[in-house]
C-alpha atoms as a PDB file:
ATOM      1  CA  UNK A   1     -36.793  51.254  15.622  1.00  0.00           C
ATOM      2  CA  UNK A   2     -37.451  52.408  12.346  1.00  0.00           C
ATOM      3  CA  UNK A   3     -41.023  51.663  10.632  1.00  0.00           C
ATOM      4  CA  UNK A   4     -41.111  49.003   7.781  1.00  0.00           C
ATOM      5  CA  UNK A   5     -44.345  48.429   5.483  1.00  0.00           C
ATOM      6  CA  UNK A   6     -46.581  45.962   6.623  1.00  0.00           C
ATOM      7  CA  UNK A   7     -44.798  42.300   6.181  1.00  0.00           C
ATOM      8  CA  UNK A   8     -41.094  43.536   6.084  1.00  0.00           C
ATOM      9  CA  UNK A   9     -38.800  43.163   8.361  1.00  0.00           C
ATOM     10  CA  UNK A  10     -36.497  45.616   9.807  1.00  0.00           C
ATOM     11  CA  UNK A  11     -32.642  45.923   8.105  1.00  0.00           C
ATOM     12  CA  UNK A  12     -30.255  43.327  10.951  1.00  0.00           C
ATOM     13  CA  UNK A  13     -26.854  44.191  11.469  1.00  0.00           C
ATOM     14  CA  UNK A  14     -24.279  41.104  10.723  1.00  0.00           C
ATOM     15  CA  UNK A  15     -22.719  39.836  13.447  1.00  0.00           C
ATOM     16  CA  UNK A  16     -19.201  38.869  13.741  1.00  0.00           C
ATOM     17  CA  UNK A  17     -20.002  35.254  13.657  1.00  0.00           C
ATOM     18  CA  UNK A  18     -21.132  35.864   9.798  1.00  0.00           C
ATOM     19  CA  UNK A  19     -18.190  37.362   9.210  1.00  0.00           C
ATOM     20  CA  UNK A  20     -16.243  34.842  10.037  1.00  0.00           C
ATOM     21  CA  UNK A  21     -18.460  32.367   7.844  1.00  0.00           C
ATOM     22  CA  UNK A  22     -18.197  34.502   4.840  1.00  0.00           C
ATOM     23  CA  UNK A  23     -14.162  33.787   5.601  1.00  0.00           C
ATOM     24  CA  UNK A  24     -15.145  29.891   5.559  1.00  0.00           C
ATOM     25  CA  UNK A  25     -16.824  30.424   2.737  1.00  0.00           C
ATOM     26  CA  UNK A  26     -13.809  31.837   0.495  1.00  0.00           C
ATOM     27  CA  UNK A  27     -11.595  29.319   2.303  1.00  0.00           C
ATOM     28  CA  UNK A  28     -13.667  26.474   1.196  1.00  0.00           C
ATOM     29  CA  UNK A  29     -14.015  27.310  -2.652  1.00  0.00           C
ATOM     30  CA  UNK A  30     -10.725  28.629  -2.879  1.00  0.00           C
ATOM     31  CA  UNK A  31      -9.213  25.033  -1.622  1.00  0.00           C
ATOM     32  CA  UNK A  32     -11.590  23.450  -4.010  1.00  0.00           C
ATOM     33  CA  UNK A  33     -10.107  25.326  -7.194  1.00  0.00           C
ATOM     34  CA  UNK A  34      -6.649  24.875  -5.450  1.00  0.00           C
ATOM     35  CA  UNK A  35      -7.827  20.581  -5.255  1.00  0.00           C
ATOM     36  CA  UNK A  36      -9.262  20.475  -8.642  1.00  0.00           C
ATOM     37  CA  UNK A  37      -6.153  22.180 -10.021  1.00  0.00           C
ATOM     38  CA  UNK A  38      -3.904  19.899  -9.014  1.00  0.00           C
ATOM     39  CA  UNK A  39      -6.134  17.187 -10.135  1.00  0.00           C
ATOM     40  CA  UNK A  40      -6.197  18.349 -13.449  1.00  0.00           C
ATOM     41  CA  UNK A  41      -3.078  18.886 -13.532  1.00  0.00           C
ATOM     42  CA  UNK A  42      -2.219  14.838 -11.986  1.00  0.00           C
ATOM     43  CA  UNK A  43      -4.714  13.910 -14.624  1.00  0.00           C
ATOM     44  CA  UNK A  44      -2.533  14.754 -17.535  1.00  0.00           C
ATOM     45  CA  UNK A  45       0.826  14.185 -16.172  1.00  0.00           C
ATOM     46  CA  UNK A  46       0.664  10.922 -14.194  1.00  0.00           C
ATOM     47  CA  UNK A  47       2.236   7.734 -16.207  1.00  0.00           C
ATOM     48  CA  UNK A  48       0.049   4.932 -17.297  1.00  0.00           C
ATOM     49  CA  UNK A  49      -3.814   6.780 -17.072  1.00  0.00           C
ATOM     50  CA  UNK A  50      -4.861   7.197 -21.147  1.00  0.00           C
ATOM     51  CA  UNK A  51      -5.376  11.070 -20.076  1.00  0.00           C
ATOM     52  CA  UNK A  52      -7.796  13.150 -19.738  1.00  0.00           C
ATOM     53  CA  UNK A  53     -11.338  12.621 -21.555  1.00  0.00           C
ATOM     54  CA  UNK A  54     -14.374  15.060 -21.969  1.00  0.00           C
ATOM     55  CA  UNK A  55     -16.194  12.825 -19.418  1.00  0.00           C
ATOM     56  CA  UNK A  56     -13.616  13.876 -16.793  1.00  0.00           C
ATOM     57  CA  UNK A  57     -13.684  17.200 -17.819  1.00  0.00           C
ATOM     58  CA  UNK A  58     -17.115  17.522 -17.566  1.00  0.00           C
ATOM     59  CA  UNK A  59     -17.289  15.918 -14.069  1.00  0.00           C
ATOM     60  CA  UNK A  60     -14.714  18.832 -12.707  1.00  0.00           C
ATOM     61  CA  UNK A  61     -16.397  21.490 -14.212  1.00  0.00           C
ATOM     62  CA  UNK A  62     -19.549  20.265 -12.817  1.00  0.00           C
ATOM     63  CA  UNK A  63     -18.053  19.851  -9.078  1.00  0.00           C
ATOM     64  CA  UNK A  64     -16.089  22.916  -9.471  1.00  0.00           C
ATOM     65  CA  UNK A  65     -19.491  24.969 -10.255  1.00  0.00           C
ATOM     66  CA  UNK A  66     -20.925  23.520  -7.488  1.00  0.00           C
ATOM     67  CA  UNK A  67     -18.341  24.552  -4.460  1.00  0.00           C
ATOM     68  CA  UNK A  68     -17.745  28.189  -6.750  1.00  0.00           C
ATOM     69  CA  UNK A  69     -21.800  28.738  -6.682  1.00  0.00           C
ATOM     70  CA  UNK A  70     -21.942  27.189  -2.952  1.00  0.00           C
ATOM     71  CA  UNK A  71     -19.412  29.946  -2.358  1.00  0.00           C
ATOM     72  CA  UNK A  72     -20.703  32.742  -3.593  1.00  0.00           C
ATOM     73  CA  UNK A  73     -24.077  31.849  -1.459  1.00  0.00           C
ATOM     74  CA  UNK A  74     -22.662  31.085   1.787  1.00  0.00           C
ATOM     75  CA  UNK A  75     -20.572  34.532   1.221  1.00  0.00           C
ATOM     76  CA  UNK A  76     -23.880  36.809   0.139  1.00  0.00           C
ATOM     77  CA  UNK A  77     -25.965  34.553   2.438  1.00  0.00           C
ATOM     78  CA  UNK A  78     -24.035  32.968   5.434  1.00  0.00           C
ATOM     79  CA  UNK A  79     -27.182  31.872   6.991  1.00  0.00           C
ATOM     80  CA  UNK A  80     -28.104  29.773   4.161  1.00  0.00           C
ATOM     81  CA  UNK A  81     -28.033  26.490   4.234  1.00  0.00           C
ATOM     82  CA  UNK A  82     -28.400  25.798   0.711  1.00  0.00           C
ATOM     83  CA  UNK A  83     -24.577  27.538  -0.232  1.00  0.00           C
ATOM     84  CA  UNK A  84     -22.807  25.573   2.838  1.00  0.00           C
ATOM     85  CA  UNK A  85     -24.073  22.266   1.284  1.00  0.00           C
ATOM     86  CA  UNK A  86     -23.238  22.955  -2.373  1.00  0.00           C
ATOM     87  CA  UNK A  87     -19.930  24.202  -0.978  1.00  0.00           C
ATOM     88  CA  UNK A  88     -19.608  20.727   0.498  1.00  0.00           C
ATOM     89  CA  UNK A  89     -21.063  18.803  -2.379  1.00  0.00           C
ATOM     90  CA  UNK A  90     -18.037  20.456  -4.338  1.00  0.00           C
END
């Protein structure tokens, strides 16, 4: 084992099991932009709804940030818990 300065830890490998969360991870926001595509998209074209208002559009970008930031963690970090529940909260 290699030395480290006092109150570092030695470099881990990743295992295979973070591998396959950092998969998860893309899965997960890339279903939620694939989701809140098509609900933008049902938002404009359905009969009878007065459209889309900023207040909507505002509530999808704000979910949307959430799952693409929960993402990004979960892929840099899969050990996090913080990016698997703002991937879920999107």
């Amino acid at each position: 084992m290699a030395t480290t300065a006092i109150g570092m830890r030695p470099a881990t490998r990743v295992p295979h099991s973070a591998q396959r969360l950092k998969v998860v991870a893309v899965g997960g926001s890339g279903a939620a932009i694939v989701l809140f595509g098509v609900a933008a998209v049902l938002g404009v074209v359905v009969p009878g709804d007065d459209g889309v208002d900023a207040v909507e559009i505002g509530f999808l970008a704000a979910f949307l940030s959430f799952a693409l930031v929960g993402g990004l963690v979960a892929w840099h970090r899969p050990t996090n818990p913080v990016g698997w529940l703002l991937l879920a909260t999107g």
